[in-house]
Protein backbone atom coordinates (compact mmCIF):
# COMPACT_ATOMS: atom_id res chain seq x y z
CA UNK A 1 -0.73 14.88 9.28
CA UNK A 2 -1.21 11.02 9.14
CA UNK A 3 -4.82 9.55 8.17
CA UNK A 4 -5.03 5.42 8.01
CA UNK A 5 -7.73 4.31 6.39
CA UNK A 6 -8.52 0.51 6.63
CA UNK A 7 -9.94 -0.74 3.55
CA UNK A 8 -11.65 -4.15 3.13
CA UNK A 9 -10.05 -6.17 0.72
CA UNK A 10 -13.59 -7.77 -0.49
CA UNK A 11 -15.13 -3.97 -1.17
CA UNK A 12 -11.93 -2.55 -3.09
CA UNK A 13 -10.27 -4.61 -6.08
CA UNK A 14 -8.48 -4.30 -9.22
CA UNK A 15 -7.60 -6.27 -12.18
CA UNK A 16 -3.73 -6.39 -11.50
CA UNK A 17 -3.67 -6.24 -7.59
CA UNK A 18 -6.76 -6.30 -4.84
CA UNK A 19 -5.49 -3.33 -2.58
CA UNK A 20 -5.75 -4.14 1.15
CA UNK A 21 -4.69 -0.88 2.96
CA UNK A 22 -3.29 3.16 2.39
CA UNK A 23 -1.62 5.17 4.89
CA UNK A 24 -1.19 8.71 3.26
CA UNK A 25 1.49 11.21 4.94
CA UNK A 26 0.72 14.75 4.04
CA UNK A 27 2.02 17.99 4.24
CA UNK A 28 3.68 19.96 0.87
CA UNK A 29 3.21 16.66 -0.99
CA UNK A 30 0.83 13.47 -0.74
CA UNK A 31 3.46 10.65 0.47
CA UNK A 32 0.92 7.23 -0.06
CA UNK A 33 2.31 3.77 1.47
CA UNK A 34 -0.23 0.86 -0.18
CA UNK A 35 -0.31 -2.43 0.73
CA UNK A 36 -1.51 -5.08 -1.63
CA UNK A 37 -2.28 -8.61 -1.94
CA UNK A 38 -1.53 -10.42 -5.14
CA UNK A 39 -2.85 -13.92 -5.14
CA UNK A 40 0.42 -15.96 -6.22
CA UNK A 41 2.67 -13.99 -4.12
CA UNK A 42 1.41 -12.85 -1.38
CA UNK A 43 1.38 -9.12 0.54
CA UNK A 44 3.83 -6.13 -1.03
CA UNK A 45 4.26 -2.59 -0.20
CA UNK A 46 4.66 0.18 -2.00
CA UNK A 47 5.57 4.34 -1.22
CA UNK A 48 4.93 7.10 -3.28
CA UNK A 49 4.08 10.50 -3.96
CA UNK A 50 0.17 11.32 -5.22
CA UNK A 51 -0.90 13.92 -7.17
CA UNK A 52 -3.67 14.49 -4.60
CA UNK A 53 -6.49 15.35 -6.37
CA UNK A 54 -8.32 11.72 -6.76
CA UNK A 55 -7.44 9.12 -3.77
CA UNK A 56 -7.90 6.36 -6.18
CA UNK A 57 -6.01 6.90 -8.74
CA UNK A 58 -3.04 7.74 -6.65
CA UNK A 59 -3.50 4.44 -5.21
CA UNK A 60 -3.44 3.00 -8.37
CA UNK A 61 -0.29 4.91 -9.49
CA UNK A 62 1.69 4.32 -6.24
CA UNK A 63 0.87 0.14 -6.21
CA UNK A 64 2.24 0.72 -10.09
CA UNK A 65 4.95 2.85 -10.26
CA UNK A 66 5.85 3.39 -6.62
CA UNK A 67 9.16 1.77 -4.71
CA UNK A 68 8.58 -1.49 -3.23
CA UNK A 69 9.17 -1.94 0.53
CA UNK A 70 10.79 -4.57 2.33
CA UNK A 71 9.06 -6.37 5.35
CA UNK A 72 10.44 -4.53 8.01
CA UNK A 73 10.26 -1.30 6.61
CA UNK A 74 5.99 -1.74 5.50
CA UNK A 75 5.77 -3.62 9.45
CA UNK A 76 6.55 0.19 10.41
CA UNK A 77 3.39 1.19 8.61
CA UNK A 78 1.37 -1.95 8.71
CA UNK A 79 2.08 -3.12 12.42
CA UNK A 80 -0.26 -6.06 11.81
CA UNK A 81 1.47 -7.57 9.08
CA UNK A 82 2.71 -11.13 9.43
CA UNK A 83 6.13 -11.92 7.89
CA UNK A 84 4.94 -15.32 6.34
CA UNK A 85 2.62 -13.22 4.12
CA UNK A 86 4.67 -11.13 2.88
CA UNK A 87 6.06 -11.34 -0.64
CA UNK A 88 10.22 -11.67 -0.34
CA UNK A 89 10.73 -12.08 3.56
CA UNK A 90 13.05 -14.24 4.85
């Protein structure tokens, strides 16, 4: 099961990274892919697993401790995404 929830960058903010968008991949574990905007260095992905009891601090904890995706592989998850904002891409 796949839900993507769009989330407006305005509405949902933290102190170490304003979180722009979650896909979560479920099944026997909560696989989250967050996207994230950080204001010096532009977009960066992350994948993890959740605990899946509380959607926001799993977001939290994936954006923190999660693996960082490269362009192409978050464009496969964020189709939108424009390489020029994206932190690393060449």
């Amino acid at each position: 099961m796949t839900r993507i929830r769009r989330i407006d960058p305005e509405v949902v903010s933290y102190d170490w990274n304003p979180m722009v968008d979650v896909v979560w991949k479920s099944g026997m574990s909560c696989i989250g892919i967050v996207l994230t905007r950080d204001v010096h260095s532009g977009l960066q992905a992350y994948i993890g697993v959740g605990g899946g009891n509380n959607e926001e601090t799993d977001k939290k904890n994936i954006a923190k401790w999660g693996s960082k995706l490269s362009f192409q592989e978050a464009k496969g998850f964020f189709p939108y995404l424009k390489k020029q904002e994206y932190k690393g891409a060449k």
